[in-house]
Protein backbone atom coordinates (compact mmCIF):
# COMPACT_ATOMS: atom_id res chain seq x y z
CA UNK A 1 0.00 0.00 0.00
CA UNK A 2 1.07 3.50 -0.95
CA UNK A 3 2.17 6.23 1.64
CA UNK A 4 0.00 8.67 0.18
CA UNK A 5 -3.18 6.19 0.41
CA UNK A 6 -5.47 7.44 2.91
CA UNK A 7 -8.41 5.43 4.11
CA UNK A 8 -12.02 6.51 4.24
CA UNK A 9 -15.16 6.00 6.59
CA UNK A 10 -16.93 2.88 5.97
CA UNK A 11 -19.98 4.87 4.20
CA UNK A 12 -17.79 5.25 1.11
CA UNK A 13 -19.18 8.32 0.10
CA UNK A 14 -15.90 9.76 -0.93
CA UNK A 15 -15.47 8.81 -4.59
CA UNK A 16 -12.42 6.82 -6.27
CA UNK A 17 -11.48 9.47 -8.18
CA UNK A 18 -11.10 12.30 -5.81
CA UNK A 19 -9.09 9.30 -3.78
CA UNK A 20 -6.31 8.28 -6.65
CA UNK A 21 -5.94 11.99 -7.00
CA UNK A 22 -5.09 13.01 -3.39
CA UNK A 23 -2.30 9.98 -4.03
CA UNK A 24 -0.83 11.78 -6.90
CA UNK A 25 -1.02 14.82 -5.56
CA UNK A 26 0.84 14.22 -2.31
CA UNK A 27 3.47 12.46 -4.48
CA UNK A 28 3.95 15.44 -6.47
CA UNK A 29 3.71 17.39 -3.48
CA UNK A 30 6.81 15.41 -1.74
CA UNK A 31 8.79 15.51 -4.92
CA UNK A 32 11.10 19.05 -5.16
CA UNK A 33 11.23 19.59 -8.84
CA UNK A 34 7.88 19.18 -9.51
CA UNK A 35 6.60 22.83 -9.50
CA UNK A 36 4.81 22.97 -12.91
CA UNK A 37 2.74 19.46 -12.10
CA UNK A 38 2.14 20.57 -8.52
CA UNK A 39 0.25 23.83 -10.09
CA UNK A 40 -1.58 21.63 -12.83
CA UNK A 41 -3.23 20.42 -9.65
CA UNK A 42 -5.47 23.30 -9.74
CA UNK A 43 -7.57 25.02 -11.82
CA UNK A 44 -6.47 28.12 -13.78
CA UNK A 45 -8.49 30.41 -11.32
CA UNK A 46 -7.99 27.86 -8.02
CA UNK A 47 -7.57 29.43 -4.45
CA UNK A 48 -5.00 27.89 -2.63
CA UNK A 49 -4.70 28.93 1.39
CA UNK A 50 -1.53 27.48 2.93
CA UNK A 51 -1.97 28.38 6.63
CA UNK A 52 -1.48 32.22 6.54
CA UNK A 53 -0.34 32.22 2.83
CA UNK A 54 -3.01 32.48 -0.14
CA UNK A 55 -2.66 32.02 -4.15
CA UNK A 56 -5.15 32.95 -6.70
CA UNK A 57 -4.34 31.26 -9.85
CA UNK A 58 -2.07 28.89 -11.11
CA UNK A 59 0.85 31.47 -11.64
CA UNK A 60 0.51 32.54 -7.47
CA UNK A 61 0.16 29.06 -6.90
CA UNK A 62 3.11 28.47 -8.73
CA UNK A 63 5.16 30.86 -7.11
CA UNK A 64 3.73 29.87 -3.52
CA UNK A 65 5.02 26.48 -4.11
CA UNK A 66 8.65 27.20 -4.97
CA UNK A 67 8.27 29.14 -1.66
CA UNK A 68 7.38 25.89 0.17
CA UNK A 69 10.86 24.54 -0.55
CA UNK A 70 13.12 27.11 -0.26
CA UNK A 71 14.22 25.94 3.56
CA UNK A 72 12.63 22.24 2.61
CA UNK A 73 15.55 19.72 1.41
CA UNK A 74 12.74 16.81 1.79
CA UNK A 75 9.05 16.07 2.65
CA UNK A 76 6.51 13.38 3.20
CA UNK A 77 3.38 13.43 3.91
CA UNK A 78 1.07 10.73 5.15
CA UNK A 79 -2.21 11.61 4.26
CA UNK A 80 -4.22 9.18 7.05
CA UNK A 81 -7.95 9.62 6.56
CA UNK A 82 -10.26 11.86 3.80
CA UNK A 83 -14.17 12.36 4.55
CA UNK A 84 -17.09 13.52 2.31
CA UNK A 85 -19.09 16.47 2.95
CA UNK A 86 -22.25 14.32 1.45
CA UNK A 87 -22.73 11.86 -1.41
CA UNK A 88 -21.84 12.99 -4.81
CA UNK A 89 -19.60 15.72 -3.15
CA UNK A 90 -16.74 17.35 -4.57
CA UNK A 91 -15.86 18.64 -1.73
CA UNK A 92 -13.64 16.44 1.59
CA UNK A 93 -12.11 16.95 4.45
CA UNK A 94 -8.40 14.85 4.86
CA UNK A 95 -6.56 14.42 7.76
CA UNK A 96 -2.32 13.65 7.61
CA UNK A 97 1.05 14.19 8.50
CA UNK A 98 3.92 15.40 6.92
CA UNK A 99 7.49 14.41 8.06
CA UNK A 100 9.82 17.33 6.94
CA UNK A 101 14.04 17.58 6.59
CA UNK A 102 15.27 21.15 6.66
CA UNK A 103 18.13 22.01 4.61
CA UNK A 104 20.04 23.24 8.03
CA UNK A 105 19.61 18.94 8.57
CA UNK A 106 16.81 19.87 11.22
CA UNK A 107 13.77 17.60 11.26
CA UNK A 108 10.33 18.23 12.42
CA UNK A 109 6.67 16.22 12.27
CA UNK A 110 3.71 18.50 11.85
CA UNK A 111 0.19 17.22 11.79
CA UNK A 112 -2.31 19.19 9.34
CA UNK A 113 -6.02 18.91 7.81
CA UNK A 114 -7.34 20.59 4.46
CA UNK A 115 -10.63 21.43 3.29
CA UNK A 116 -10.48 20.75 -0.49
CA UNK A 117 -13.27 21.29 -3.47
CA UNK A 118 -13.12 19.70 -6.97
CA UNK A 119 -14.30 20.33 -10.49
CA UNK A 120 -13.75 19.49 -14.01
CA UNK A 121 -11.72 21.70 -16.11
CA UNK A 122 -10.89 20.76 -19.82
CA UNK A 123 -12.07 17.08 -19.20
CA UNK A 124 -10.08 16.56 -15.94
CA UNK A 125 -10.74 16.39 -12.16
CA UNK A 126 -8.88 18.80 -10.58
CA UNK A 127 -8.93 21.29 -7.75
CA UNK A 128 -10.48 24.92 -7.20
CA UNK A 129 -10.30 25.44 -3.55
CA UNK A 130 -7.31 23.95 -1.13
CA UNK A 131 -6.69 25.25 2.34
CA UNK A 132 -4.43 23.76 4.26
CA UNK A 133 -4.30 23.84 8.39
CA UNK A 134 -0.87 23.47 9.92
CA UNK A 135 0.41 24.47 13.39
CA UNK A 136 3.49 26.65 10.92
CA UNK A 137 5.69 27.03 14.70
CA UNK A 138 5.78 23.59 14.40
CA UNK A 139 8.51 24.44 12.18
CA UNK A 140 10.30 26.77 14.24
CA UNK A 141 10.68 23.86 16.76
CA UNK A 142 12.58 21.71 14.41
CA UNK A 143 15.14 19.51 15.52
């Protein structure tokens, strides 16, 4: 089983597709390089809220990523559990981890949720809303 498969509640209201794309997505999340496939994620007009940080648009988005790693030598997250907000929603709830390696060598574990929303765009699932919630002083207490 994959890292980046989370499970769901037993009423299985969260549908395969949104799952298999929160499995990409993490990858691409975790991998450094992958800037211009981490902002395909989203829509061309997605929000993106990153504890205090927010991107409108793939180009902020963009940009807000390559912020993410500046300090970041590696990542990993463990995204544990995702829940529907109804049947037929494009919209869930996920609950992880993420494991992070500072280039200074420090090392810190930081539990976060998101609130995410989907929609179609040129044929393919992606998203238009992603806010993430992170305790960000987790960093600051790196070790």
């Amino acid at each position: 089983m994959s890292q980046y498969q989370a499970s769901v509640p037993g009423d299985d209201l969260v549908k395969p597709e949104i799952r298999t794309y929160f499995e990409r997505f993490y990858e691409t999340s975790d991998t450094p390089d992958a800037h211009e496939k981490y902002a395909q994620s989203f829509t061309k007009d997605a929000k993106l809220i990153m504890a205090s940080n927010e991107a409108n648009g793939r180009d902020e988005i963009l940009k807000l990523r390559k912020g993410m790693w500046e300090k970041v030598a590696k990542r990993s997250h463990k995204p544990l559990k995702i829940y529907s907000f109804g049947s037929s929603s494009d919209e869930v709830m996920l609950y992880g981890t993420v494991d992070y390696e500072l280039k200074d060598g420090k090392k810190a574990a930081v539990e976060w949720s998101a609130r995410s929303h989907f929609t179609q765009e040129d044929g393919e699932l992606l998203m238009d809303f992603y806010q993430v919630y992170l305790d960000t002083a987790a960093m600051s207490r790196a070790k």
